[in-house]
C-alpha atoms as a PDB file:
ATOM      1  CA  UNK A   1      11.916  17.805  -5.606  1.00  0.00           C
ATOM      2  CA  UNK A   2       8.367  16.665  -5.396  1.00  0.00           C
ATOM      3  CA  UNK A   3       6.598  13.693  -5.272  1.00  0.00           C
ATOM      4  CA  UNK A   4       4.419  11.887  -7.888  1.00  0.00           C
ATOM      5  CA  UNK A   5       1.386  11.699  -5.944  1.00  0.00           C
ATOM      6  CA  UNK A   6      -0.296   9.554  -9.057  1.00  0.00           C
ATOM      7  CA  UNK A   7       0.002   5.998  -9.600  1.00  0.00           C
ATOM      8  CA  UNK A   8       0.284   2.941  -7.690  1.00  0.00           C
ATOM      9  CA  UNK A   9       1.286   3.308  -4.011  1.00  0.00           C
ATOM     10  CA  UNK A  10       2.070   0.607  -1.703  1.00  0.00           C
ATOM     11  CA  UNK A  11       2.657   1.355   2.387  1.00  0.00           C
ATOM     12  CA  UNK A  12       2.715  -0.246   5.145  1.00  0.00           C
ATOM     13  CA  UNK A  13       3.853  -0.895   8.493  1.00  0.00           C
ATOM     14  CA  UNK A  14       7.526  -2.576   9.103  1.00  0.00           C
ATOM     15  CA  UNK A  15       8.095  -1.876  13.186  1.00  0.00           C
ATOM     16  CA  UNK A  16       6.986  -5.261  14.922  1.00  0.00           C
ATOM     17  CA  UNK A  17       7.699  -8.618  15.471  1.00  0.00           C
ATOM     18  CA  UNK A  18       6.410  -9.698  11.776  1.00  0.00           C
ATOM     19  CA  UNK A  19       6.983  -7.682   8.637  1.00  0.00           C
ATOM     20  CA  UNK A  20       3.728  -5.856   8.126  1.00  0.00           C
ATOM     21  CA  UNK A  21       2.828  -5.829  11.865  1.00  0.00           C
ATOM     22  CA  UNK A  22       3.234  -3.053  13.919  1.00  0.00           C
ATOM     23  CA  UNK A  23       3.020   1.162  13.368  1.00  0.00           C
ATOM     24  CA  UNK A  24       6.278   2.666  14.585  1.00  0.00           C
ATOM     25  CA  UNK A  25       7.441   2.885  10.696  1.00  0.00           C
ATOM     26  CA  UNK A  26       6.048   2.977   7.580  1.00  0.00           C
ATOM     27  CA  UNK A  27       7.537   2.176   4.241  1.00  0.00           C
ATOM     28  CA  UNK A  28       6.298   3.592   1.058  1.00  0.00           C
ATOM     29  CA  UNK A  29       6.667   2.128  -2.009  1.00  0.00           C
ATOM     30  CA  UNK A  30       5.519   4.215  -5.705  1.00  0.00           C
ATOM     31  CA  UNK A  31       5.005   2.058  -8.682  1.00  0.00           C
ATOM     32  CA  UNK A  32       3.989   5.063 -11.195  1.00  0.00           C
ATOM     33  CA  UNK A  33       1.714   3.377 -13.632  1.00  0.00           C
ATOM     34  CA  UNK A  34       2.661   0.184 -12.799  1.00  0.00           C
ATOM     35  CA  UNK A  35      -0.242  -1.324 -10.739  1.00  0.00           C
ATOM     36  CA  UNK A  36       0.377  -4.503 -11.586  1.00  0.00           C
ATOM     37  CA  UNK A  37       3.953  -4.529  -9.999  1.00  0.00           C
ATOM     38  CA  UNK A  38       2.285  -2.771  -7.220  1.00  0.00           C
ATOM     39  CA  UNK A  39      -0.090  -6.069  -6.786  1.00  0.00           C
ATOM     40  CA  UNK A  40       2.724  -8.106  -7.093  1.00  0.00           C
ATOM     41  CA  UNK A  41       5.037  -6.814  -4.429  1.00  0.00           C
ATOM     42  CA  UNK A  42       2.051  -6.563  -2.381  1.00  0.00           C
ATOM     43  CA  UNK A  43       1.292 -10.241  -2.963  1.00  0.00           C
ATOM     44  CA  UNK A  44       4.941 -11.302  -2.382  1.00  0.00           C
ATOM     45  CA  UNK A  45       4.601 -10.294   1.110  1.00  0.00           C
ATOM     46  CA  UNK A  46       3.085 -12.872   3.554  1.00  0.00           C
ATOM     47  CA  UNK A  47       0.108 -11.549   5.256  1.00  0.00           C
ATOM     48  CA  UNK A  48      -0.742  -8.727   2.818  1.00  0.00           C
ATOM     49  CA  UNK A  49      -3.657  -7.793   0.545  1.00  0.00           C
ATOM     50  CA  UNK A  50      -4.102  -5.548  -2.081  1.00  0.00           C
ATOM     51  CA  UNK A  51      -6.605  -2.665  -1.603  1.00  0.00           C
ATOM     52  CA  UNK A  52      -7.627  -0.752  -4.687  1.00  0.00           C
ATOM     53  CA  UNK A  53      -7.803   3.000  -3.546  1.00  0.00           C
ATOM     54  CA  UNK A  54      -9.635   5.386  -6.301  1.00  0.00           C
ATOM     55  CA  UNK A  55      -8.128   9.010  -6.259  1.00  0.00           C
ATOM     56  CA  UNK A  56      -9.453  11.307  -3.156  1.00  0.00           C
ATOM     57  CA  UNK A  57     -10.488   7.691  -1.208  1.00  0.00           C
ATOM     58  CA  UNK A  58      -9.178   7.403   1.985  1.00  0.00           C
ATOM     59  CA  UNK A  59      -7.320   3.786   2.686  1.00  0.00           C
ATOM     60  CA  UNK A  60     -10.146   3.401   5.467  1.00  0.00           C
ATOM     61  CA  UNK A  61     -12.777   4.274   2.926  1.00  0.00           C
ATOM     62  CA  UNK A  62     -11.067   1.505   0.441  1.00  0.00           C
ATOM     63  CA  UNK A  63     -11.331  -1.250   3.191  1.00  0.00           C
ATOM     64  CA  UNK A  64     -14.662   0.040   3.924  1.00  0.00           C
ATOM     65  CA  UNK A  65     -15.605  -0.380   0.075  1.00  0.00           C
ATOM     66  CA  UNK A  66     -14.865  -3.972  -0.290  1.00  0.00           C
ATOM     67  CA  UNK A  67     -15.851  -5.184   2.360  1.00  0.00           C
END
């Protein structure tokens, strides 16, 4: 089986005291072409932001981008 590595991909850390805190574990989350369900899941989470990654951009280079 692989993986659709297109599309709308959501991860992030769940070990620590907080949901989205920590590094231990990461879930990942694939929303296909659905980057608006992406942004919402993303938004339902407390302490989260959305970070629009273009394909071959690192997450770091993302951040770096809109900041």
């Amino acid at each position: 089986m692989t993986l659709p590595l297109d599309g709308a991909w959501l991860v992030f850390p769940q070990a620590g005291e907080r949901e989205g805190e920590g590094g231990d574990a990461y879930e990942v989350m694939n929303f296909g072409d659905q980057e608006l369900s992406a942004l919402r899941e993303a938004n339902r989470r407390e302490g989260f932001k959305a970070v629009y990654v273009l394909p071959g951009q690192t997450i770091l280079e993302a951040l770096g981008r809109q900041t």
